[in-house]
Protein backbone atom coordinates (compact mmCIF):
# COMPACT_ATOMS: atom_id res chain seq x y z
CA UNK A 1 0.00 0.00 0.00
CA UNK A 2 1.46 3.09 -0.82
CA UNK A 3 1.07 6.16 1.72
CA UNK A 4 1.00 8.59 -1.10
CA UNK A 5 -2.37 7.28 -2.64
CA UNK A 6 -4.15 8.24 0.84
CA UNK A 7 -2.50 11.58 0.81
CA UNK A 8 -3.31 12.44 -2.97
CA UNK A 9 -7.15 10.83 -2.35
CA UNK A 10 -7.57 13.33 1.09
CA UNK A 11 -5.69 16.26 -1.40
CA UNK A 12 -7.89 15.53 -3.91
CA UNK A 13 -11.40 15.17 -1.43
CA UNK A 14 -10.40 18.23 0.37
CA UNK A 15 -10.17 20.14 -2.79
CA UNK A 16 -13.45 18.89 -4.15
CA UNK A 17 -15.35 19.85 -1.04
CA UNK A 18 -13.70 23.57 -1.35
CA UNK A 19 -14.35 26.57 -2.69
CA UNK A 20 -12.29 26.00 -5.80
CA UNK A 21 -14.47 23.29 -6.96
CA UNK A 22 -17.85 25.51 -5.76
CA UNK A 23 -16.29 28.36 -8.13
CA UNK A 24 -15.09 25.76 -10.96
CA UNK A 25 -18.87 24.36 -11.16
CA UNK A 26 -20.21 27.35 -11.16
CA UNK A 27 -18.09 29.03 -13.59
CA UNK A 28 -18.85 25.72 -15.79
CA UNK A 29 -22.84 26.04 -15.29
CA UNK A 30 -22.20 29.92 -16.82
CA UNK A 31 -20.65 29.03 -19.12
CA UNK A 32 -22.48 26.06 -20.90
CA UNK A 33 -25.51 27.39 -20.47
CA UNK A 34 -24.08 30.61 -22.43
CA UNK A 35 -22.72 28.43 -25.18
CA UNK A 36 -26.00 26.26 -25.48
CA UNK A 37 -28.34 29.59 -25.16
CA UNK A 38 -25.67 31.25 -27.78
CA UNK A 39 -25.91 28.46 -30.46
CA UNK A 40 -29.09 27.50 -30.46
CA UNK A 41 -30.64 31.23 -30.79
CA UNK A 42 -27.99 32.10 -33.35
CA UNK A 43 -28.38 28.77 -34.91
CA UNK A 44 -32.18 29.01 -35.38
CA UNK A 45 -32.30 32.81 -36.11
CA UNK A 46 -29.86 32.13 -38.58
CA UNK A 47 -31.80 29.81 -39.88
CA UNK A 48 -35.14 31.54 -40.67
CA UNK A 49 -33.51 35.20 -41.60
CA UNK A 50 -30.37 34.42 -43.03
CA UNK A 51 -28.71 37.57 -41.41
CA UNK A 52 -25.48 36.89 -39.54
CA UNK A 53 -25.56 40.02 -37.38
CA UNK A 54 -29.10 39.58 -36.37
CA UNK A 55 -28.63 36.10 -35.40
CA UNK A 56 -25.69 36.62 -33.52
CA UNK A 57 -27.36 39.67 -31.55
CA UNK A 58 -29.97 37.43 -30.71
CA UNK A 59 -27.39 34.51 -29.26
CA UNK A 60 -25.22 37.17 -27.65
CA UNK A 61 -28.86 38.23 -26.01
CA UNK A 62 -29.45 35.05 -25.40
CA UNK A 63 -26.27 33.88 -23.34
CA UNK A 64 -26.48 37.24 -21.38
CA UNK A 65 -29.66 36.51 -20.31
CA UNK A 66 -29.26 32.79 -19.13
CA UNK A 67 -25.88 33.85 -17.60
CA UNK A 68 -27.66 36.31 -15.63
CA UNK A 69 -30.68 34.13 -14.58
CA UNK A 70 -28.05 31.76 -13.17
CA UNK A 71 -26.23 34.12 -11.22
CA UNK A 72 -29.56 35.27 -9.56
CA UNK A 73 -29.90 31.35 -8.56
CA UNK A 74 -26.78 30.97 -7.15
CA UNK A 75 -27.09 29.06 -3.98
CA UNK A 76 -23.40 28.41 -3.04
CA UNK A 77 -23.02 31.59 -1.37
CA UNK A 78 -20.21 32.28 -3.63
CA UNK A 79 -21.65 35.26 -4.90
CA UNK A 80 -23.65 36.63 -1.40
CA UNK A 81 -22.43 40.31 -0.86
CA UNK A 82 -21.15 41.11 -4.84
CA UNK A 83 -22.68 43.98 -6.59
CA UNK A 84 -23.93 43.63 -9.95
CA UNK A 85 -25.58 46.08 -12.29
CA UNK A 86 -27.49 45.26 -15.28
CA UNK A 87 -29.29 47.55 -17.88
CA UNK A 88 -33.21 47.38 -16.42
CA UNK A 89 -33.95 46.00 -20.15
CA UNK A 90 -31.98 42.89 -19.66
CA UNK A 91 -34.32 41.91 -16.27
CA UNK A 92 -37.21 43.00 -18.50
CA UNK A 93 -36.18 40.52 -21.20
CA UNK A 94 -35.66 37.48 -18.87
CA UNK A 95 -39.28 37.97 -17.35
CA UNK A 96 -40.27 37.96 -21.28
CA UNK A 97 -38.35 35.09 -21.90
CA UNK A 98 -39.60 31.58 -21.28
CA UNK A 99 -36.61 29.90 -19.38
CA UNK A 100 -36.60 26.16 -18.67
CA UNK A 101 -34.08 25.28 -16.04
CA UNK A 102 -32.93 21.95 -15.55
CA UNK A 103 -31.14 20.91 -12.38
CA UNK A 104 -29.74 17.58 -12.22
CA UNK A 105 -29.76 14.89 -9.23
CA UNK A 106 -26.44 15.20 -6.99
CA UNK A 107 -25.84 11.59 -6.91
């Protein structure tokens, strides 16, 4: 048995339980829903007007909009005290905009 397996499996458990990992999952959860919200408004406004800038408006409106909703959920207490400040049309364009949020099971 080798004593440096226990050490690197408490390293390793101690890191996942941390803040770094809190911060990394979050920081993950921002950013694919961004990409996904991105590409698939782009993608599909692309689609039906075949105008680049317009589409990627849209996605760019898009990822801003589920990045923000996210933030809002966070329940980590990573972000508890920050100040943010959005335009007022951004929180008026996530009430307009039907969200689905999916959250899955821990284990």
């Amino acid at each position: 048995m080798n004593p440096l397996d226990a050490l690197a499996t408490f390293v390793l458990g101690r890191i996942e339980q941390g803040v770094w990992s809190q911060w990394l999952k979050f920081l993950f959860e921002l950013l694919f829903s961004a990409v996904v919200s991105f590409l698939f408004i782009c993608g599909s406004v692309l689609a039906t007007t075949r105008s680049p800038s317009v589409a990627i408006g849209s996605g760019m409106v898009m990822a801003a909009i589920a990045m923000t909703t996210l933030f809002r959920r966070e329940k980590n207490k990573l972000t508890k005290g920050m100040l943010v400040v959005l335009p007022s049309a951004e929180a008026a364009q996530e009430i307009a905009t039907d969200l689905q949020t999916i959250q899955k099971p821990e284990k």
